[in-house]
N, C-alpha and C. Protein backbone atom coordinates (compact mmCIF):
# COMPACT_ATOMS: atom_id res chain seq x y z
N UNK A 1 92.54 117.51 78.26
CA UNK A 1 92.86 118.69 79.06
C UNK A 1 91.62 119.55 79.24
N UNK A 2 91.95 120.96 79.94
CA UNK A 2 90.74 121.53 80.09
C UNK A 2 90.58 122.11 78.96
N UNK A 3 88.56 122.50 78.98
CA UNK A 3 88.11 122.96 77.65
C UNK A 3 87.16 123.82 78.34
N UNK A 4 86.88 124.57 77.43
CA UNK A 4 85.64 125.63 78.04
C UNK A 4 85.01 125.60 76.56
N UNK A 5 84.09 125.47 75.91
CA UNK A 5 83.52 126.12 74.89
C UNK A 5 82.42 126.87 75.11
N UNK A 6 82.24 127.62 74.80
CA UNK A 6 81.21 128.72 74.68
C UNK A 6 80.38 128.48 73.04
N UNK A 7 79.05 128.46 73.10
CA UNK A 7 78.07 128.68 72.07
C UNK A 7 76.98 128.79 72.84
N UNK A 8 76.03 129.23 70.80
CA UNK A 8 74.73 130.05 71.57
C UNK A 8 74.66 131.62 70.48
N UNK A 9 75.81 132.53 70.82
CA UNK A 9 76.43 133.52 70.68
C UNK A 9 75.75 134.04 69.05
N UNK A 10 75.82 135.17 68.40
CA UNK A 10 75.04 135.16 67.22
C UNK A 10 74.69 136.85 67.01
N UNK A 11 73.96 137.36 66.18
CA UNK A 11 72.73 138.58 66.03
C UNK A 11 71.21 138.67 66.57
N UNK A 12 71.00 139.28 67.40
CA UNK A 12 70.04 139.52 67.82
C UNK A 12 69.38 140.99 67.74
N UNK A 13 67.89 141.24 67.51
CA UNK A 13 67.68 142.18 67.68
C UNK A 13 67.11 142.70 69.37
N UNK A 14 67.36 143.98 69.06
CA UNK A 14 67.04 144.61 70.87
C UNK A 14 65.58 144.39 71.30
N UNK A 15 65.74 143.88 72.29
CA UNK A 15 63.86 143.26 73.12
C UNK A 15 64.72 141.67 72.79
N UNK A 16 65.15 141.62 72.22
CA UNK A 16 65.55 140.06 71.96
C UNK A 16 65.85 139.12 73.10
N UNK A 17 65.83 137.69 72.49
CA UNK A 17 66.56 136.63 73.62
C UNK A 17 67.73 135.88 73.23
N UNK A 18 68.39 135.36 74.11
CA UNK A 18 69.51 134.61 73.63
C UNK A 18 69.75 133.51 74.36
N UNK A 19 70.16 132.50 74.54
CA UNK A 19 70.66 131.61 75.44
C UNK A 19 72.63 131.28 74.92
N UNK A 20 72.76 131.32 75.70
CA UNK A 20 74.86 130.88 75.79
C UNK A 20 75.19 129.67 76.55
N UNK A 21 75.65 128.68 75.77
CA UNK A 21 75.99 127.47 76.77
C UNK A 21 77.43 127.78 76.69
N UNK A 22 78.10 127.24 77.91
CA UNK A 22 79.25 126.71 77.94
C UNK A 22 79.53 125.34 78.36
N UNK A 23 80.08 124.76 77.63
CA UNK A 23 80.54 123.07 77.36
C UNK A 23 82.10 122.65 78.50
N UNK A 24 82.09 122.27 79.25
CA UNK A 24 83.35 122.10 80.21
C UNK A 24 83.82 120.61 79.93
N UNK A 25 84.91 120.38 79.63
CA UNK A 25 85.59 119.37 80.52
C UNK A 25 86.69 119.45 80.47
N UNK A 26 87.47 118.58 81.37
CA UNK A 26 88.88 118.08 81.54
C UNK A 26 88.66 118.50 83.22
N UNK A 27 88.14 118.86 84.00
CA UNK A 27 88.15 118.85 85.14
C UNK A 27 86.81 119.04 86.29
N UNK A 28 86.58 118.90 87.36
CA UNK A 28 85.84 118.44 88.19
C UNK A 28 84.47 119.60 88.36
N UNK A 29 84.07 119.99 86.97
CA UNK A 29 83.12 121.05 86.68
C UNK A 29 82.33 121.08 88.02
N UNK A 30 81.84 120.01 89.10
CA UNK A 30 80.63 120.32 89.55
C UNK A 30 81.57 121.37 90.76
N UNK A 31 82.87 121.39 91.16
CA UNK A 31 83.37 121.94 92.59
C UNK A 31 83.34 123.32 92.28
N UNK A 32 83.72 123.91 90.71
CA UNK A 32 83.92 125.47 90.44
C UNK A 32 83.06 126.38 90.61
N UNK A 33 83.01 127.64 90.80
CA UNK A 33 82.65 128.38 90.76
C UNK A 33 82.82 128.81 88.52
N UNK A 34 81.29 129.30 88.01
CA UNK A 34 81.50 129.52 87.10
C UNK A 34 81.19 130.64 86.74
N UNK A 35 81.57 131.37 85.86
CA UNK A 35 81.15 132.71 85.59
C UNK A 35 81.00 133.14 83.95
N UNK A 36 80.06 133.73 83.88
CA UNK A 36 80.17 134.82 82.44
C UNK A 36 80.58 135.95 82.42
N UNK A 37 81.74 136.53 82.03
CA UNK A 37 82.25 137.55 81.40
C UNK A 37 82.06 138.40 80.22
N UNK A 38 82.10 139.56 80.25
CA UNK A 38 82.31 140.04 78.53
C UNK A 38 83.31 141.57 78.30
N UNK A 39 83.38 141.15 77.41
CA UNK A 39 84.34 142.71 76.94
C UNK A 39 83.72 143.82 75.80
N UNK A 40 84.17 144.18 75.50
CA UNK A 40 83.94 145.06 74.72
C UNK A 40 85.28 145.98 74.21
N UNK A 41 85.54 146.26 72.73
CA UNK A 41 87.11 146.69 72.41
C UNK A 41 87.16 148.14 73.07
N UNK A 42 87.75 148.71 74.07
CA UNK A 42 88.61 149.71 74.92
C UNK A 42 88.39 149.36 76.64
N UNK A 43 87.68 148.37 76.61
CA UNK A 43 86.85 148.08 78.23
C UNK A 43 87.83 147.00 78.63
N UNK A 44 87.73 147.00 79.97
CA UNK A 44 88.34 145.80 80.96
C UNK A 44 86.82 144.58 80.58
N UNK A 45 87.38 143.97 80.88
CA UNK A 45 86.61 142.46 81.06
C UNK A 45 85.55 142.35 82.03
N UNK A 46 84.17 142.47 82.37
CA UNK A 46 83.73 142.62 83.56
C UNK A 46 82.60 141.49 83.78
N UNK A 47 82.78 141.36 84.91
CA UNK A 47 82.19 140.17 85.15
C UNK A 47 80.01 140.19 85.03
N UNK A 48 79.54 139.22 84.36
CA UNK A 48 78.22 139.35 84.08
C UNK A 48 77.50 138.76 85.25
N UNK A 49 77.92 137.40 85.46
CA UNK A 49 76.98 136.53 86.18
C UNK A 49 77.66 135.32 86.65
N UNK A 50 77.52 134.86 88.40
CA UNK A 50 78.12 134.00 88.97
C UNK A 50 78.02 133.10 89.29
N UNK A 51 78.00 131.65 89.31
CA UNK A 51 77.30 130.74 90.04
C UNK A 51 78.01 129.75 90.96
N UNK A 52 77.64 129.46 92.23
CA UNK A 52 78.75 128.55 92.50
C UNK A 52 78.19 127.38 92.38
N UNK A 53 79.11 126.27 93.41
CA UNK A 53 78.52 125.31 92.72
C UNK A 53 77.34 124.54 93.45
N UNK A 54 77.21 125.34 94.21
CA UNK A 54 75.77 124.95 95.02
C UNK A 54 73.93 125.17 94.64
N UNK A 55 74.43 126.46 93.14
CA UNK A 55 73.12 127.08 93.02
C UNK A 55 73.10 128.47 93.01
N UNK A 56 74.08 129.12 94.19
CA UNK A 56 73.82 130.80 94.37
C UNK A 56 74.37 131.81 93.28
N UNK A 57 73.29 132.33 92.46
CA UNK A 57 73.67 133.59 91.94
C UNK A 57 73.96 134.66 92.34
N UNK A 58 74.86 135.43 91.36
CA UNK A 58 75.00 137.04 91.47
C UNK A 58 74.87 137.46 89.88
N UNK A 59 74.92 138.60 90.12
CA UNK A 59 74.57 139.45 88.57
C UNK A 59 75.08 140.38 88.75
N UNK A 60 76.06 141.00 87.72
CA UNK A 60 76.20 142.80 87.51
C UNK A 60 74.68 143.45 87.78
N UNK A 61 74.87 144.55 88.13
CA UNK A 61 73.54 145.37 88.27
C UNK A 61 72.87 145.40 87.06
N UNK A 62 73.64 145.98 85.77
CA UNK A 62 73.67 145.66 84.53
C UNK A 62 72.40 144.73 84.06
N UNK A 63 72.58 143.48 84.62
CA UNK A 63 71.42 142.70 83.73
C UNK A 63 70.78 141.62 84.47
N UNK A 64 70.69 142.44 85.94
CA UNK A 64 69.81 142.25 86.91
C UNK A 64 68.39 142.06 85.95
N UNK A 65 67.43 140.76 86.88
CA UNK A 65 66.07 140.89 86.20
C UNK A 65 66.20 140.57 84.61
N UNK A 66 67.40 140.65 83.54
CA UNK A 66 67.19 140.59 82.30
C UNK A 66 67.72 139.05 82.37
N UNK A 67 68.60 138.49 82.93
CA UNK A 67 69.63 137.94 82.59
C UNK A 67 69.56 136.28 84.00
N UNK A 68 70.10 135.26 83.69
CA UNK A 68 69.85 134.16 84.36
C UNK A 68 70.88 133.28 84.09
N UNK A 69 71.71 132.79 85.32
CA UNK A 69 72.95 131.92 85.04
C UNK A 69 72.09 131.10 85.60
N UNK A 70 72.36 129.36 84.87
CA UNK A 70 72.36 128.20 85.36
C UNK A 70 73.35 127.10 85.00
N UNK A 71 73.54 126.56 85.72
CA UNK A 71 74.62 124.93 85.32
C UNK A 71 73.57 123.83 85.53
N UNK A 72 73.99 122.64 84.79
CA UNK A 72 73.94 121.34 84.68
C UNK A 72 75.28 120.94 85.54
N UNK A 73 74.96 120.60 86.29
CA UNK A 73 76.67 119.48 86.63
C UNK A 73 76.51 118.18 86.51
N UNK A 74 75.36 117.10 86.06
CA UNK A 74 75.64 116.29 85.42
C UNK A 74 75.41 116.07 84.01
N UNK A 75 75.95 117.26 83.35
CA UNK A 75 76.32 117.58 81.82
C UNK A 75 77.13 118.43 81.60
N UNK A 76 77.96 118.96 82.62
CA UNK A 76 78.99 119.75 83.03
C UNK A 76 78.88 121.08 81.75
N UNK A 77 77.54 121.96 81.90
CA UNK A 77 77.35 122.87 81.39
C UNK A 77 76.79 123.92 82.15
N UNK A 78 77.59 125.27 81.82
CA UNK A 78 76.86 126.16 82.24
C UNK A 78 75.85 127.36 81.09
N UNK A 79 74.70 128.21 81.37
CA UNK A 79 74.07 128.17 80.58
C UNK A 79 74.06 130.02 81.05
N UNK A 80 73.69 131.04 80.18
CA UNK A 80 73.20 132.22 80.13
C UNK A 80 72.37 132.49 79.56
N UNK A 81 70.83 132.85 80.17
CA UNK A 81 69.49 133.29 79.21
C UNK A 81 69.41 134.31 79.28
N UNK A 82 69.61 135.26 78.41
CA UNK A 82 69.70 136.79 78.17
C UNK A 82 68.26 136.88 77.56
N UNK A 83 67.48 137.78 78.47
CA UNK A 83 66.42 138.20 77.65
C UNK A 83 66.18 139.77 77.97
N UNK A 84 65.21 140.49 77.23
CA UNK A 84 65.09 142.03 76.71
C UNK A 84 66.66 142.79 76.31
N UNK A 85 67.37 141.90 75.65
CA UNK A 85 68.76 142.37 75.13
C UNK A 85 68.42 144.21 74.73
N UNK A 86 69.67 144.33 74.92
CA UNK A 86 69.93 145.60 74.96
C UNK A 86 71.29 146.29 73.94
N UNK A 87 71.28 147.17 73.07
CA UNK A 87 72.74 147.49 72.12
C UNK A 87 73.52 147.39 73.05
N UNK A 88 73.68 148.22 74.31
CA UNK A 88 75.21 148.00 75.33
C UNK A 88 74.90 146.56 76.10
N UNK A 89 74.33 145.11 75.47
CA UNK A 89 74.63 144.22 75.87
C UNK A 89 75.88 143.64 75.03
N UNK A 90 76.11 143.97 74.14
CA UNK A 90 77.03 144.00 73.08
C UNK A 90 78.31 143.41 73.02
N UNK A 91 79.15 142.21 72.92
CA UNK A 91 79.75 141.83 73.73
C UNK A 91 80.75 140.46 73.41
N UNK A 92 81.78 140.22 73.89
CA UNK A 92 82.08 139.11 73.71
C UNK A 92 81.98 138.75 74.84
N UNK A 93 81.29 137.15 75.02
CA UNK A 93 80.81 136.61 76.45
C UNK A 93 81.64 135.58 76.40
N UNK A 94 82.69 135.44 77.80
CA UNK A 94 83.46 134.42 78.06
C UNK A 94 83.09 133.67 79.26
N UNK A 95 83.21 132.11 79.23
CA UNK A 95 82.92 131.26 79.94
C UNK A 95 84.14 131.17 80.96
N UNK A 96 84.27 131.21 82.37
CA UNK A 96 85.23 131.41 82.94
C UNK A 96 84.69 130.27 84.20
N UNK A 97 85.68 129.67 84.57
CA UNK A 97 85.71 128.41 85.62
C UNK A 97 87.06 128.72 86.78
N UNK A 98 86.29 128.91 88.20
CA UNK A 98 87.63 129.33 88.93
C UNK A 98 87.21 128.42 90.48
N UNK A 99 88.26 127.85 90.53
CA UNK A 99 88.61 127.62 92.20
C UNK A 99 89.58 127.67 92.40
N UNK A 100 89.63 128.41 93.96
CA UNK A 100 91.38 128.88 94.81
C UNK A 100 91.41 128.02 96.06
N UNK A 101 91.71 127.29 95.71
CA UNK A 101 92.02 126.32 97.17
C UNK A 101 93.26 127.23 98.32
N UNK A 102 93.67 126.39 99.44
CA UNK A 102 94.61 127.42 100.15
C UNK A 102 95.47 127.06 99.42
N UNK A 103 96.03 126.96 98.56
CA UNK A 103 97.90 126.86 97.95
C UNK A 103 97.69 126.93 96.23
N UNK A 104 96.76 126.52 95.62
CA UNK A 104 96.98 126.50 94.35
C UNK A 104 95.40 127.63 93.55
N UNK A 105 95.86 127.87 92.56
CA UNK A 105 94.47 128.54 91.95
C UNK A 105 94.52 127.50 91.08
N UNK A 106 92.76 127.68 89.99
CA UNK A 106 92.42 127.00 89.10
C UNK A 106 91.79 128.24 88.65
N UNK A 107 91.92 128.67 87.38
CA UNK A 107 91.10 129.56 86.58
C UNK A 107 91.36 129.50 85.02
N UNK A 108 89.98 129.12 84.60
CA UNK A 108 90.31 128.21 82.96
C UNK A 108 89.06 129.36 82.25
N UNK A 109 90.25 129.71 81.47
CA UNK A 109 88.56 130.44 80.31
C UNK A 109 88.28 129.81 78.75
N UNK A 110 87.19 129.68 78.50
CA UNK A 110 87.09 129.77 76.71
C UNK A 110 87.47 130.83 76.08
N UNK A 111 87.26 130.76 74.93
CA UNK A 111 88.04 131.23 73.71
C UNK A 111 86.73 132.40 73.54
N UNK A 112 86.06 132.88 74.49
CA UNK A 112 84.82 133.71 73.86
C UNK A 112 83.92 133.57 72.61
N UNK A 113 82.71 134.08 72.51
CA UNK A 113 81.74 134.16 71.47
C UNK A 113 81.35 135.45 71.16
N UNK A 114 80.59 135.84 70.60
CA UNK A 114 79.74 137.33 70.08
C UNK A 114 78.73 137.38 70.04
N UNK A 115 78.00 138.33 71.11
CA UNK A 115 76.76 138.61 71.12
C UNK A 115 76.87 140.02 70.15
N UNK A 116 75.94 140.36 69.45
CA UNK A 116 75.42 141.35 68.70
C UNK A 116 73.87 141.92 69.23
N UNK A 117 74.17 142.70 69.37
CA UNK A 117 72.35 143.28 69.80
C UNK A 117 72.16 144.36 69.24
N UNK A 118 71.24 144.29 67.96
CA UNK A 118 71.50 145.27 66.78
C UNK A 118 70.15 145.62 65.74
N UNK A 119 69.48 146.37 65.54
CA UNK A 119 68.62 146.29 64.41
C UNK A 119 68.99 146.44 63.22
C-alpha cells in the first residue's frame, strides 16, 4: 500500500544544514505533485515547498533562498536541503503526495519527523 516515510529529521544548530528525504511507494510517485509541510503545536500546517512532477518549484516566502525541494523519480524520493536553519524553522516536516484528477483525489502523507533548530 501507500507509504510516505520521511527521514533526515534530527538537532541542529542555527546557521545549520539539514537534508529530509522522503521514501514513497505503493503508487505512481513520478505523476504527483509532492510537497513538504510543517507544523508547529498551536499552528495550522503550512505548506514549505512544492514540486511537481516535471521539476517546477515553489517555496513559502519563509525559506526562499534557504531551502531546496528535489525528487528522484527513478528512486521515487523526494528530498529537502535546508540550509542557514533558523529557531522558527522549528518543526515537524511532513512528506505530502497529491494528485486531483477530474473525479477522484489522491493525497497520501507520512507520519512526520522533527526538525530542531536549537543551540
Amino acid at each position: 500500500q501507500v507509504q510516505l516515510v520521511e527521514s533526515g529529521g534530527g538537532l541542529v544548530q542555527p546557521g545549520g544544514s539539514l537534508r529530509l528525504s522522503c521514501a514513497a511507494s505503493g503508487f505512481s510517485f513520478s505523476s504527483y505533485y509532492m510537497s513538504w509541510y510543517r507544523q508547529v503545536p498551536g499552528k495550522e500546517r503550512e505548506l514549505v515547498a512544492v514540486i511537481a512532477s516535471g521539476g517546477s518549484r515553489n517555496y513559502a516566502d519563509s525559506v526562499k533562498g534557504r531551502f531546496a525541494i528535489t525528487r528522484d523519480n527513478t528512486r521515487n524520493t523526494m528530498y529537502l536541503q535546508m540550509n542557514s536553519l533558523k529557531p522558527e524553522d522549528t518543526a515537524v516536516y511532513y512528506c505530502n503526495a497529491r494528485l486531483y484528477p477530474a473525479s477522484v483525489r489522491y493525497d497520501y502523507w507520512g507520519q512526520g519527523i522533527q526538525v530542531t533548530v536549537s543551540s
